[in-house]
N, C-alpha and C. Protein backbone atom coordinates (compact mmCIF):
# COMPACT_ATOMS: atom_id res chain seq x y z
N UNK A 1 8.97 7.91 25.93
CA UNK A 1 9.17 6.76 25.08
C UNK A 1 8.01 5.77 25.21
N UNK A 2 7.33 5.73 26.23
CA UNK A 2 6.41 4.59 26.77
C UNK A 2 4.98 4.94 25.71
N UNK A 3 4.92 6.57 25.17
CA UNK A 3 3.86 6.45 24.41
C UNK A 3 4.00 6.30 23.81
N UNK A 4 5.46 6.03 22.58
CA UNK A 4 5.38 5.75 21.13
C UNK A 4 5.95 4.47 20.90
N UNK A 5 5.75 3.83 22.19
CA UNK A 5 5.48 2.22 21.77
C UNK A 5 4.54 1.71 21.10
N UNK A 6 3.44 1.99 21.78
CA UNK A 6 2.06 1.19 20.95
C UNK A 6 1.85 1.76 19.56
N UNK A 7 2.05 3.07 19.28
CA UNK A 7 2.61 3.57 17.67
C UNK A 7 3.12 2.08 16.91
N UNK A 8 4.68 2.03 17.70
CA UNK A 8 5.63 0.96 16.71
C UNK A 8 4.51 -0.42 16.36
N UNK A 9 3.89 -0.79 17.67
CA UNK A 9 3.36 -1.88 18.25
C UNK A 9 2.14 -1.76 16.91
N UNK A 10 1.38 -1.40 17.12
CA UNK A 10 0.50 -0.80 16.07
C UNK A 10 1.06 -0.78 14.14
N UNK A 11 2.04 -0.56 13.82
CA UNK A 11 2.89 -0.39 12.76
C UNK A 11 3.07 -1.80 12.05
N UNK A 12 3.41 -2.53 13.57
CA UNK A 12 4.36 -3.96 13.07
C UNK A 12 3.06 -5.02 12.87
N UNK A 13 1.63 -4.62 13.61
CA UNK A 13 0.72 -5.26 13.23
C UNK A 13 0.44 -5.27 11.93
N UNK A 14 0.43 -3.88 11.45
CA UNK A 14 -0.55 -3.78 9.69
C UNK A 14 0.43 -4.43 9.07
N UNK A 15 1.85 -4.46 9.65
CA UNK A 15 3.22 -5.02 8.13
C UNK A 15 2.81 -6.39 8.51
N UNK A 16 2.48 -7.10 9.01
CA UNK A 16 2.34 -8.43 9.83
C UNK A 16 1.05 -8.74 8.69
N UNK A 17 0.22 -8.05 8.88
CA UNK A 17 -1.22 -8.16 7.86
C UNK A 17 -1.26 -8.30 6.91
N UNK A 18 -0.61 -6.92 6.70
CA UNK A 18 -0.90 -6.27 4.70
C UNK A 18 0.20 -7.01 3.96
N UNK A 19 1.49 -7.74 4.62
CA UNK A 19 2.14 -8.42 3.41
C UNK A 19 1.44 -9.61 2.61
N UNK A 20 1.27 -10.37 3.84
CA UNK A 20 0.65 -12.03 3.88
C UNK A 20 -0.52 -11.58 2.99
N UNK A 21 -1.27 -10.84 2.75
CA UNK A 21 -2.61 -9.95 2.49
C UNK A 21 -2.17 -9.75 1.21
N UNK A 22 -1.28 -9.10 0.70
CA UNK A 22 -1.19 -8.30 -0.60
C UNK A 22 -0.80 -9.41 -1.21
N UNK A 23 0.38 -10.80 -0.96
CA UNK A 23 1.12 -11.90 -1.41
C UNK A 23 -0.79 -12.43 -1.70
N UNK A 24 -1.34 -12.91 -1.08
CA UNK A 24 -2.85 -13.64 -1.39
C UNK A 24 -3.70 -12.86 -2.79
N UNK A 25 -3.56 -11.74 -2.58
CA UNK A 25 -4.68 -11.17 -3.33
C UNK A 25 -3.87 -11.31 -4.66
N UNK A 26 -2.37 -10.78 -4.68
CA UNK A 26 -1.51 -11.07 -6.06
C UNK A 26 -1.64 -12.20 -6.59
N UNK A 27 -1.24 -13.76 -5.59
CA UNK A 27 -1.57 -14.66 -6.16
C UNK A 27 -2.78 -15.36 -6.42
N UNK A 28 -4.03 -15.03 -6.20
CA UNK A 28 -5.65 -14.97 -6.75
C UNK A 28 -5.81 -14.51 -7.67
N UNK A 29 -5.13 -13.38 -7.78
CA UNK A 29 -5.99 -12.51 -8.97
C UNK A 29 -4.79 -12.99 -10.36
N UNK A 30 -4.29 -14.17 -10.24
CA UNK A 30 -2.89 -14.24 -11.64
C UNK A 30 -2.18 -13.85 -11.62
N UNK A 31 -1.68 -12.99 -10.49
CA UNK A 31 -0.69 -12.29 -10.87
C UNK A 31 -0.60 -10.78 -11.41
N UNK A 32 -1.81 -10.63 -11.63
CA UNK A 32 -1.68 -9.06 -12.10
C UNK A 32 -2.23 -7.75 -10.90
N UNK A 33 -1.19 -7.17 -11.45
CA UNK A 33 -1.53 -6.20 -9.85
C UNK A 33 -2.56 -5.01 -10.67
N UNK A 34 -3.33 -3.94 -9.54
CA UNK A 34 -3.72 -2.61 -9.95
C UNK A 34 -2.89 -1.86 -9.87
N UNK A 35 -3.72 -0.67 -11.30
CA UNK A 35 -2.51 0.27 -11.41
C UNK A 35 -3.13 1.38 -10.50
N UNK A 36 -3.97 0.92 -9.74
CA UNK A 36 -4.77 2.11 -8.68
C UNK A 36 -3.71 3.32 -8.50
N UNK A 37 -2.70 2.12 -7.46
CA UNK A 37 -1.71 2.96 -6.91
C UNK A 37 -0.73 3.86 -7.50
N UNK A 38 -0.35 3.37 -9.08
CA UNK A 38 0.82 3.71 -9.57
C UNK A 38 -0.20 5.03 -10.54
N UNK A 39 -1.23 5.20 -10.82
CA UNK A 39 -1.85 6.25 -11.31
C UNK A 39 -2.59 7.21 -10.47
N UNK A 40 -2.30 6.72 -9.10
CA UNK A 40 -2.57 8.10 -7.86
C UNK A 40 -1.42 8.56 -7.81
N UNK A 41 -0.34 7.72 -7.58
CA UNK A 41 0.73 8.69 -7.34
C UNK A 41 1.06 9.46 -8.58
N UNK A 42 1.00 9.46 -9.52
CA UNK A 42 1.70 9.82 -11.07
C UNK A 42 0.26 10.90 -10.86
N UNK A 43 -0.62 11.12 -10.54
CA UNK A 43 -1.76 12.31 -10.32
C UNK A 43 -1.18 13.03 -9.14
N UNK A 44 -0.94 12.71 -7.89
CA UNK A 44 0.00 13.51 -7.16
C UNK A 44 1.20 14.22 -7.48
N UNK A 45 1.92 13.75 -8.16
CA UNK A 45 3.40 14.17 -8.64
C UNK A 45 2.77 15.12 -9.63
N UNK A 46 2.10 15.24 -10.42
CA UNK A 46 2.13 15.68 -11.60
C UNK A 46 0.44 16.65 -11.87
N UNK A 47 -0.27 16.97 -11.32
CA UNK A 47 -1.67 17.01 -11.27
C UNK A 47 -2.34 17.75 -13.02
N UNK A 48 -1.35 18.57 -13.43
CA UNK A 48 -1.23 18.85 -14.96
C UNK A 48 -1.78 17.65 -16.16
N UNK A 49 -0.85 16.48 -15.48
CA UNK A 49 -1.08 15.74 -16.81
C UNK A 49 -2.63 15.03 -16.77
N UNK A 50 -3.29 14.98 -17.79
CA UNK A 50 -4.89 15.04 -17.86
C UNK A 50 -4.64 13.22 -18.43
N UNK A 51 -3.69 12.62 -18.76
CA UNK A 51 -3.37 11.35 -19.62
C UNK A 51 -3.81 10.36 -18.59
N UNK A 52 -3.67 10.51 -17.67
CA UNK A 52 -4.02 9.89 -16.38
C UNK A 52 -5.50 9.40 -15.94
């Protein structure tokens, strides 16, 4: 158990980061998010569709 502490420990840092992080960059940029993410995954799920 003692090694998959610093795992968790490690985990709760980036959620600690990347929220406060993602809330800043959303509210800078207006409000509008990228569709980076939502058109990698829809290329993962699907690698066929060329619409992408």
């Amino acid at each position: 158990m003692s090694r998959v502490t610093p795992v968790f420990g490690l985990f709760t840092l980036i959620a600690l980061v990347d929220g406060p992080v993602y809330s800043n960059l959303h509210r800078w940029g207006g409000g509008w998010k990228s569709s980076f993410v939502y058109l990698y995954a829809k290329k993962s799920r699907d690698p066929t569709d060329h619409y992408c």
